[in-house]
PDB file of N, CA and C in Angstrom:
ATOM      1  N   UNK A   1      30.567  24.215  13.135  1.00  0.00           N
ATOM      2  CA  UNK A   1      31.625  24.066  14.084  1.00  0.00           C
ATOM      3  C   UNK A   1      32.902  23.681  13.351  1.00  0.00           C
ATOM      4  N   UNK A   2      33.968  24.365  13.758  1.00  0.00           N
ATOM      5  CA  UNK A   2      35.637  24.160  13.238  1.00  0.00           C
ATOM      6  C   UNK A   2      36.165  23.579  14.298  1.00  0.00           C
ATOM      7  N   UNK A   3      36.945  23.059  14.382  1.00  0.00           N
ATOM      8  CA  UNK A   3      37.933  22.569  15.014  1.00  0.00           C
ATOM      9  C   UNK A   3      39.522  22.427  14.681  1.00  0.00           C
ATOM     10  N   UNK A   4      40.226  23.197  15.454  1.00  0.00           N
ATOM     11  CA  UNK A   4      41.801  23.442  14.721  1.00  0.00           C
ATOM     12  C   UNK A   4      42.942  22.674  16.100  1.00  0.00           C
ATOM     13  N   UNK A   5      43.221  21.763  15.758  1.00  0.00           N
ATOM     14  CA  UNK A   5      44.041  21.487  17.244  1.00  0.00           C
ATOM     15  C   UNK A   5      43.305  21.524  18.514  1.00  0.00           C
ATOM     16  N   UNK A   6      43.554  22.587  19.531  1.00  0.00           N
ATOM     17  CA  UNK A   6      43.387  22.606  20.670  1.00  0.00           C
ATOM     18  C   UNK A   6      42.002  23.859  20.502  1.00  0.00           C
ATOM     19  N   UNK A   7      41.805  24.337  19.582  1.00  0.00           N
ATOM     20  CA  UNK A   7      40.437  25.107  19.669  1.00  0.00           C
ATOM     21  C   UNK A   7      39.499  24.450  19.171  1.00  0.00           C
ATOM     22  N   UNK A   8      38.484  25.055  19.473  1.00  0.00           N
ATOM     23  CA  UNK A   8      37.118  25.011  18.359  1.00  0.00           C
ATOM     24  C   UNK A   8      36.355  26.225  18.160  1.00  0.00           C
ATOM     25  N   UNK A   9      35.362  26.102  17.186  1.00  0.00           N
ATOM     26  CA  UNK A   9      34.980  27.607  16.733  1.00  0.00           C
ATOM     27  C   UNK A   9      33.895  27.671  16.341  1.00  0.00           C
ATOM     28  N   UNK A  10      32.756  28.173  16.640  1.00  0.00           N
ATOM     29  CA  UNK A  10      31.444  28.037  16.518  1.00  0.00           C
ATOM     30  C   UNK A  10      30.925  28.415  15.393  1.00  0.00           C
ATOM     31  N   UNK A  11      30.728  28.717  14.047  1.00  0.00           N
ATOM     32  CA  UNK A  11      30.721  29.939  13.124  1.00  0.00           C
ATOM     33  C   UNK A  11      28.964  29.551  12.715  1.00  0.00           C
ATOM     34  N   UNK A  12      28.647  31.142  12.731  1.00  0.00           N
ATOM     35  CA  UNK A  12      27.145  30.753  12.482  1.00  0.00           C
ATOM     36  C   UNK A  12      27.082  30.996  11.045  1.00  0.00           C
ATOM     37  N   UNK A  13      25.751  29.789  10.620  1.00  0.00           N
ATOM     38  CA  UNK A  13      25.237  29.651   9.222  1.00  0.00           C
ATOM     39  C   UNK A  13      24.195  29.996   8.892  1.00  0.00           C
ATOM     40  N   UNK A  14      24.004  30.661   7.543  1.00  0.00           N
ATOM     41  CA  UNK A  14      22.158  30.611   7.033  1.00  0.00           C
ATOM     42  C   UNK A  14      21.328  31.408   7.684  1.00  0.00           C
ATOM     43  N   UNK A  15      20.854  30.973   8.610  1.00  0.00           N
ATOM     44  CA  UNK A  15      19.387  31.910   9.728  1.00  0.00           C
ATOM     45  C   UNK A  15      20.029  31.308  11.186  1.00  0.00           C
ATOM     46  N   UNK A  16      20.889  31.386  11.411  1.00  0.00           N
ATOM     47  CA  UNK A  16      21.563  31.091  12.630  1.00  0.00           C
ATOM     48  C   UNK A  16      21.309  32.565  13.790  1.00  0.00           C
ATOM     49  N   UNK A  17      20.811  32.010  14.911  1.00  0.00           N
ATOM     50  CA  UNK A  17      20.440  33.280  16.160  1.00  0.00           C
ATOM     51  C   UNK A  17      21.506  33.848  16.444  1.00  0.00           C
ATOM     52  N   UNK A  18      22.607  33.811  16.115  1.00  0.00           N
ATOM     53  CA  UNK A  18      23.720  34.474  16.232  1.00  0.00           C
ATOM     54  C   UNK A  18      24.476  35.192  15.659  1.00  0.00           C
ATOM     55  N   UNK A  19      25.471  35.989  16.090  1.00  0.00           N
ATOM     56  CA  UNK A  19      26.678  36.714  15.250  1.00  0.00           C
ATOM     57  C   UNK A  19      27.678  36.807  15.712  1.00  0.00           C
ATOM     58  N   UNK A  20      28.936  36.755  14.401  1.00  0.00           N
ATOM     59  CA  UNK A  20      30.294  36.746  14.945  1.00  0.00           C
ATOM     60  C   UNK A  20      30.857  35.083  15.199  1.00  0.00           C
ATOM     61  N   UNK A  21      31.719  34.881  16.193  1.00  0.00           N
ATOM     62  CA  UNK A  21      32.994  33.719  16.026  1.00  0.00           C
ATOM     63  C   UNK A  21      32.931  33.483  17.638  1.00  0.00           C
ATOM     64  N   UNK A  22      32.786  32.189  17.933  1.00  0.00           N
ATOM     65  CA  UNK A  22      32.701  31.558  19.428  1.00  0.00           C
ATOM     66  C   UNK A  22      34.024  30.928  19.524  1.00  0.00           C
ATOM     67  N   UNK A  23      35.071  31.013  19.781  1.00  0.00           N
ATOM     68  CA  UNK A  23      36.002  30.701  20.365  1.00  0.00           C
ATOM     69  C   UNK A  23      35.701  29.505  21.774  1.00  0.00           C
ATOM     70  N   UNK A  24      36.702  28.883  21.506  1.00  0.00           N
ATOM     71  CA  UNK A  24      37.035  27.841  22.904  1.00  0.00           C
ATOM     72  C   UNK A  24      37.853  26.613  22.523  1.00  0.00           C
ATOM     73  N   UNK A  25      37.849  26.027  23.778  1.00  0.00           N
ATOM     74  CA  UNK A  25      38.928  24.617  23.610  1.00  0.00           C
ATOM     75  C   UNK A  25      38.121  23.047  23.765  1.00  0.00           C
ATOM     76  N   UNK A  26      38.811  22.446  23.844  1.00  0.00           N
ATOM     77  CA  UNK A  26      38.305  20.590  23.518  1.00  0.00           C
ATOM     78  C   UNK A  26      36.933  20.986  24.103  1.00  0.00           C
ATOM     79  N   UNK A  27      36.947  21.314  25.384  1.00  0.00           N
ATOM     80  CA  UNK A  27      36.008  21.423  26.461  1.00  0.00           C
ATOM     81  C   UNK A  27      34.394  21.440  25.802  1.00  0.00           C
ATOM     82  N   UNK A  28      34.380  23.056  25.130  1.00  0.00           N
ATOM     83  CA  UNK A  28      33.504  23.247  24.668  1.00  0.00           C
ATOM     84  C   UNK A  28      33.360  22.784  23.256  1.00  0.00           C
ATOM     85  N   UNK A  29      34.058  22.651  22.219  1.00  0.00           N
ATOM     86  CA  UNK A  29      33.770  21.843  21.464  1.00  0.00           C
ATOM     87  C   UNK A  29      33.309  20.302  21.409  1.00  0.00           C
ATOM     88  N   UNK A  30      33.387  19.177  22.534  1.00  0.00           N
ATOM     89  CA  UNK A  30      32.877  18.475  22.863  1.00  0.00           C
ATOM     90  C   UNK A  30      31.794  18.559  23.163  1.00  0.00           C
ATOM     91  N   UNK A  31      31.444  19.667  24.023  1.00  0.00           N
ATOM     92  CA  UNK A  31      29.498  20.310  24.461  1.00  0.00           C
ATOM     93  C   UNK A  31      29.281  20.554  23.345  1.00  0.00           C
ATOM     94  N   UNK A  32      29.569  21.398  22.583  1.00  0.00           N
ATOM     95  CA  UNK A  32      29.080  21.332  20.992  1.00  0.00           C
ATOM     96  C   UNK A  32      28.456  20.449  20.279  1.00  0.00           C
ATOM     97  N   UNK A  33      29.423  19.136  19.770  1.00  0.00           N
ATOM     98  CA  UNK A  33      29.180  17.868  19.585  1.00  0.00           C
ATOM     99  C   UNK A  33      27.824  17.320  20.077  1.00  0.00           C
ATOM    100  N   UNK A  34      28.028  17.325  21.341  1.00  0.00           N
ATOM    101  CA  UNK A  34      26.957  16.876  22.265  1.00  0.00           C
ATOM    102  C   UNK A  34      25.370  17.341  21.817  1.00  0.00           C
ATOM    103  N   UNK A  35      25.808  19.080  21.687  1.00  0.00           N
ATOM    104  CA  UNK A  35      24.720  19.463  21.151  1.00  0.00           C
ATOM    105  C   UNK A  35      23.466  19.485  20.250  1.00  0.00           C
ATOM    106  N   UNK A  36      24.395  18.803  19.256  1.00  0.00           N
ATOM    107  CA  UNK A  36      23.985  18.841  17.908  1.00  0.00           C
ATOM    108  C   UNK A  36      22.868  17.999  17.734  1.00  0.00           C
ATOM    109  N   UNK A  37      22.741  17.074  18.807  1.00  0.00           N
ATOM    110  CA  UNK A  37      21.814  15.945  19.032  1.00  0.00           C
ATOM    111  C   UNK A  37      20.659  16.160  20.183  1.00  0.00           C
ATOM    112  N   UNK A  38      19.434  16.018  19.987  1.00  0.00           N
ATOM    113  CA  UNK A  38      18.487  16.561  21.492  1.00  0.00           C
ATOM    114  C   UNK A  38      19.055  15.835  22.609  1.00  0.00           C
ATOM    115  N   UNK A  39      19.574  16.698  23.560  1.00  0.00           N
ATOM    116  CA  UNK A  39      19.951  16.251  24.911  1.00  0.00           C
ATOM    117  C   UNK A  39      19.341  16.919  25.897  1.00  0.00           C
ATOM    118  N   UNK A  40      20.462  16.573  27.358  1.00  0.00           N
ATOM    119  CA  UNK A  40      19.994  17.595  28.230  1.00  0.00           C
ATOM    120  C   UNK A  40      21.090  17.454  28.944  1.00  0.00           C
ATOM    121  N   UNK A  41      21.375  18.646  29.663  1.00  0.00           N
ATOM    122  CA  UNK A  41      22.608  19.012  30.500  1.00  0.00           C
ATOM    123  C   UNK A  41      22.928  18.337  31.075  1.00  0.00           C
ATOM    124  N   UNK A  42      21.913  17.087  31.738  1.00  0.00           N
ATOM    125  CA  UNK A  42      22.467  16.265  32.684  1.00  0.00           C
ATOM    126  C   UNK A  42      23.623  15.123  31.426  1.00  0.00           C
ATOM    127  N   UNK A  43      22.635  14.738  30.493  1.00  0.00           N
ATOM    128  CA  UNK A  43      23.085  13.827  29.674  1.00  0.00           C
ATOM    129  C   UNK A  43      24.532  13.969  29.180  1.00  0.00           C
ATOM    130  N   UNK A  44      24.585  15.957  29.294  1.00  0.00           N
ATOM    131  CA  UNK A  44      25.908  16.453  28.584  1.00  0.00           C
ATOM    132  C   UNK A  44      26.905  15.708  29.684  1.00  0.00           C
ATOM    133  N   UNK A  45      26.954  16.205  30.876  1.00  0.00           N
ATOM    134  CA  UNK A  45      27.810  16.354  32.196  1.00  0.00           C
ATOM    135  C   UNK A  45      28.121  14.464  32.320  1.00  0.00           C
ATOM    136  N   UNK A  46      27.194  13.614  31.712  1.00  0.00           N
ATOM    137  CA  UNK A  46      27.374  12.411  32.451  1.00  0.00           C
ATOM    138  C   UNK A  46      28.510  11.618  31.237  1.00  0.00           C
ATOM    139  N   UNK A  47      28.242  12.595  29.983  1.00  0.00           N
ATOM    140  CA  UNK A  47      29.373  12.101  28.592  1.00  0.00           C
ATOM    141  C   UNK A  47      30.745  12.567  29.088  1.00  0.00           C
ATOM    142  N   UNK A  48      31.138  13.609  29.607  1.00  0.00           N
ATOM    143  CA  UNK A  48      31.599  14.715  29.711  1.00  0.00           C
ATOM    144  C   UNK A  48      32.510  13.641  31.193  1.00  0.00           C
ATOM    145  N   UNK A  49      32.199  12.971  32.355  1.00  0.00           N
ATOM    146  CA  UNK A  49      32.781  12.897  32.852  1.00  0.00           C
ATOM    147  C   UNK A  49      33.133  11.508  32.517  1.00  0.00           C
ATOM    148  N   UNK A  50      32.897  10.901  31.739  1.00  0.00           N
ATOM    149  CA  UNK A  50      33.363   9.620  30.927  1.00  0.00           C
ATOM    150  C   UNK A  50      34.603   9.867  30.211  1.00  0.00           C
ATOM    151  N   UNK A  51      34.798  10.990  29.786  1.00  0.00           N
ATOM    152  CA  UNK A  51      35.721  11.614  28.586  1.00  0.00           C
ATOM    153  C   UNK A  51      37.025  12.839  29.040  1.00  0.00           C
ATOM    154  N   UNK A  52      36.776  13.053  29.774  1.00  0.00           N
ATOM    155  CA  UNK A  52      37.425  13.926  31.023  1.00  0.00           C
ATOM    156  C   UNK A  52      38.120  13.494  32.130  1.00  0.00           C
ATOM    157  N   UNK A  53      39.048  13.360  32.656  1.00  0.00           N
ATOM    158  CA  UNK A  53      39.749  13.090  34.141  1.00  0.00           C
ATOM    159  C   UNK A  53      39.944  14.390  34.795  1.00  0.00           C
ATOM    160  N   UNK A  54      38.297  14.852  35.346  1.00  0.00           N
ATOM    161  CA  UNK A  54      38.062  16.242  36.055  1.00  0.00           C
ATOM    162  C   UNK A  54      37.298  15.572  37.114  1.00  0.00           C
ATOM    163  N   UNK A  55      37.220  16.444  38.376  1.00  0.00           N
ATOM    164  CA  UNK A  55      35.922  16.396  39.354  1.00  0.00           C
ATOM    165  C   UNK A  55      34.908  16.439  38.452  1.00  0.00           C
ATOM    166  N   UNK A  56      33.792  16.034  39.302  1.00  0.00           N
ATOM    167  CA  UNK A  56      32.568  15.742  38.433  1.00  0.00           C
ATOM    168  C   UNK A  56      31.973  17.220  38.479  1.00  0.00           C
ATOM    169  N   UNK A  57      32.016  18.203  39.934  1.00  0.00           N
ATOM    170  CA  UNK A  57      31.735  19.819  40.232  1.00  0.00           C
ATOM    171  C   UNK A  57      32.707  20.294  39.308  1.00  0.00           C
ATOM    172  N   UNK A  58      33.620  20.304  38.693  1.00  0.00           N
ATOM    173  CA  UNK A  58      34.467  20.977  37.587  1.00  0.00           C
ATOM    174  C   UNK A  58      33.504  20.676  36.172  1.00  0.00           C
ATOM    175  N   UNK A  59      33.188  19.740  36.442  1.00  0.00           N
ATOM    176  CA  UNK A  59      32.752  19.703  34.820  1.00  0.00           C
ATOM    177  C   UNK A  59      31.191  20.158  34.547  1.00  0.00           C
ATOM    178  N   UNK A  60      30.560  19.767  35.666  1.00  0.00           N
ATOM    179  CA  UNK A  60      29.092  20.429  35.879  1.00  0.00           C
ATOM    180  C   UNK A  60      28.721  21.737  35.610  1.00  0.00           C
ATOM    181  N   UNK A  61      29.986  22.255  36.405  1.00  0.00           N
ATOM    182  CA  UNK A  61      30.095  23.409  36.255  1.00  0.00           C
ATOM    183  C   UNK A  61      30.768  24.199  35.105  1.00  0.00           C
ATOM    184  N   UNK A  62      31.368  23.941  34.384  1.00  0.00           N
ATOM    185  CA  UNK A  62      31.884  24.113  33.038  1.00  0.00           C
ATOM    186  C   UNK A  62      30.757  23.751  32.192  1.00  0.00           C
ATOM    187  N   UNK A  63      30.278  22.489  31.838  1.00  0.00           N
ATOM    188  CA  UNK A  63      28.982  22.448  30.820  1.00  0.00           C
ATOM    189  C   UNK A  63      27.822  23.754  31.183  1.00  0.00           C
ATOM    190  N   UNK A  64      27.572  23.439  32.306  1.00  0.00           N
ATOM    191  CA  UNK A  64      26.313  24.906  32.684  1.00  0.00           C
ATOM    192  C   UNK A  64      26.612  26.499  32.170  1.00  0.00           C
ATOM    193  N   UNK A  65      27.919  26.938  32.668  1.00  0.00           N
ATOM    194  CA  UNK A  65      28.653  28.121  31.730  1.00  0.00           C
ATOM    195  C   UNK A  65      28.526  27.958  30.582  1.00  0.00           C
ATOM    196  N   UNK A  66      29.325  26.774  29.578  1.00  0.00           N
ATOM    197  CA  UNK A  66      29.186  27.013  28.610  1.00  0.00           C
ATOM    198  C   UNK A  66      27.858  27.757  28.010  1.00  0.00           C
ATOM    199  N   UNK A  67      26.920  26.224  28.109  1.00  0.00           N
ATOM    200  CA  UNK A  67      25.672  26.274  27.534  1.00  0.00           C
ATOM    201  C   UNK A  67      24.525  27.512  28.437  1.00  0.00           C
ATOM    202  N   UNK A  68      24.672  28.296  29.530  1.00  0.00           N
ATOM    203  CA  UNK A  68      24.648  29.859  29.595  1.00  0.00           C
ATOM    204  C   UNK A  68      24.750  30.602  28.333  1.00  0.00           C
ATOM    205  N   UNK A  69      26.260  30.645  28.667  1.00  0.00           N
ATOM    206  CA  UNK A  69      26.726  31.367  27.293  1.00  0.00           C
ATOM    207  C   UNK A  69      26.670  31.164  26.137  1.00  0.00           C
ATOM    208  N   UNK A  70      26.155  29.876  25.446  1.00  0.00           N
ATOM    209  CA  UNK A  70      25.403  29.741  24.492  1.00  0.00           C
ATOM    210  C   UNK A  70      24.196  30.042  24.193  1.00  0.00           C
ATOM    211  N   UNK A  71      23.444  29.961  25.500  1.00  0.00           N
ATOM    212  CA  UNK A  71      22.166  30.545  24.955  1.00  0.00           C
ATOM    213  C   UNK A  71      22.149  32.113  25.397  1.00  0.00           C
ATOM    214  N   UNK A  72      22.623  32.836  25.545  1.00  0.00           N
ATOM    215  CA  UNK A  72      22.538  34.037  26.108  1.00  0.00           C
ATOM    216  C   UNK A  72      22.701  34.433  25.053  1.00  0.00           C
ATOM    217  N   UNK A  73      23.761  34.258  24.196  1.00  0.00           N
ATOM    218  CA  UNK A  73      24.605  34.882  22.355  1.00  0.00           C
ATOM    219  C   UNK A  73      23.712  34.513  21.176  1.00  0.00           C
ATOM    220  N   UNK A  74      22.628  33.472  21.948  1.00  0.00           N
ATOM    221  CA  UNK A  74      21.463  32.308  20.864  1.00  0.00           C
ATOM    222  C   UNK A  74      21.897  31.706  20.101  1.00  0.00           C
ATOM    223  N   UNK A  75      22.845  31.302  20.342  1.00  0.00           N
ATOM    224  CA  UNK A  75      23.185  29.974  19.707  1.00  0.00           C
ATOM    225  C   UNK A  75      23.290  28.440  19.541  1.00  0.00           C
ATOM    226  N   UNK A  76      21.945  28.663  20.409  1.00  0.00           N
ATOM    227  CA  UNK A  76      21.157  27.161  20.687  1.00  0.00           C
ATOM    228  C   UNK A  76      20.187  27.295  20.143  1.00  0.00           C
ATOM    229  N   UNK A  77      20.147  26.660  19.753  1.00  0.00           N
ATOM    230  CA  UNK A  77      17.692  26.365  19.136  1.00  0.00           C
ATOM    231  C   UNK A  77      17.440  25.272  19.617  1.00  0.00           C
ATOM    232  N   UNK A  78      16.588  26.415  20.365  1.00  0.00           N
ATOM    233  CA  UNK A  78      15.843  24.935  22.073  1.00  0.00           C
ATOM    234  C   UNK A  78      14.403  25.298  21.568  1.00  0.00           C
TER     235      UNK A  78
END
């Protein structure tokens, strides 16, 4: 994971399930973070609204997309 300012950037390494460059902002680079450690979505959403001044349905719903779209591209190892 990169982080440049207001992006972040997923870049896969080694034997990584993925290919290519994940683009996004604080948002998902924070789920990132989160990631890196065994969690669970709820655990993500409950950091997430500690760290955030969003509805709690904005952010629920933003972590769940993300991490969708992370595992859909495989770039989770669950």
């Amino acid at each position: 994971m990169h982080e440049t300012g207001s992006e972040s950037m997923l870049i896969p390494a080694g034997g990584a399930g993925f290919s290519g460059l994940v683009k996004g902002n604080k948002t998902l680079g924070a789920i990132l973070v989160l990631l890196r450690e065994d969690t669970t979505e709820e655990q993500i959403i409950s950091v997430m609204k500690q760290r955030f001044d969003a509805p709690e349905e904005k952010i629920a719903d933003d972590v769940k997309k993300a991490i969708a779209e992370l595992r859909k591209i495989g770039a989770i190892d669950e």
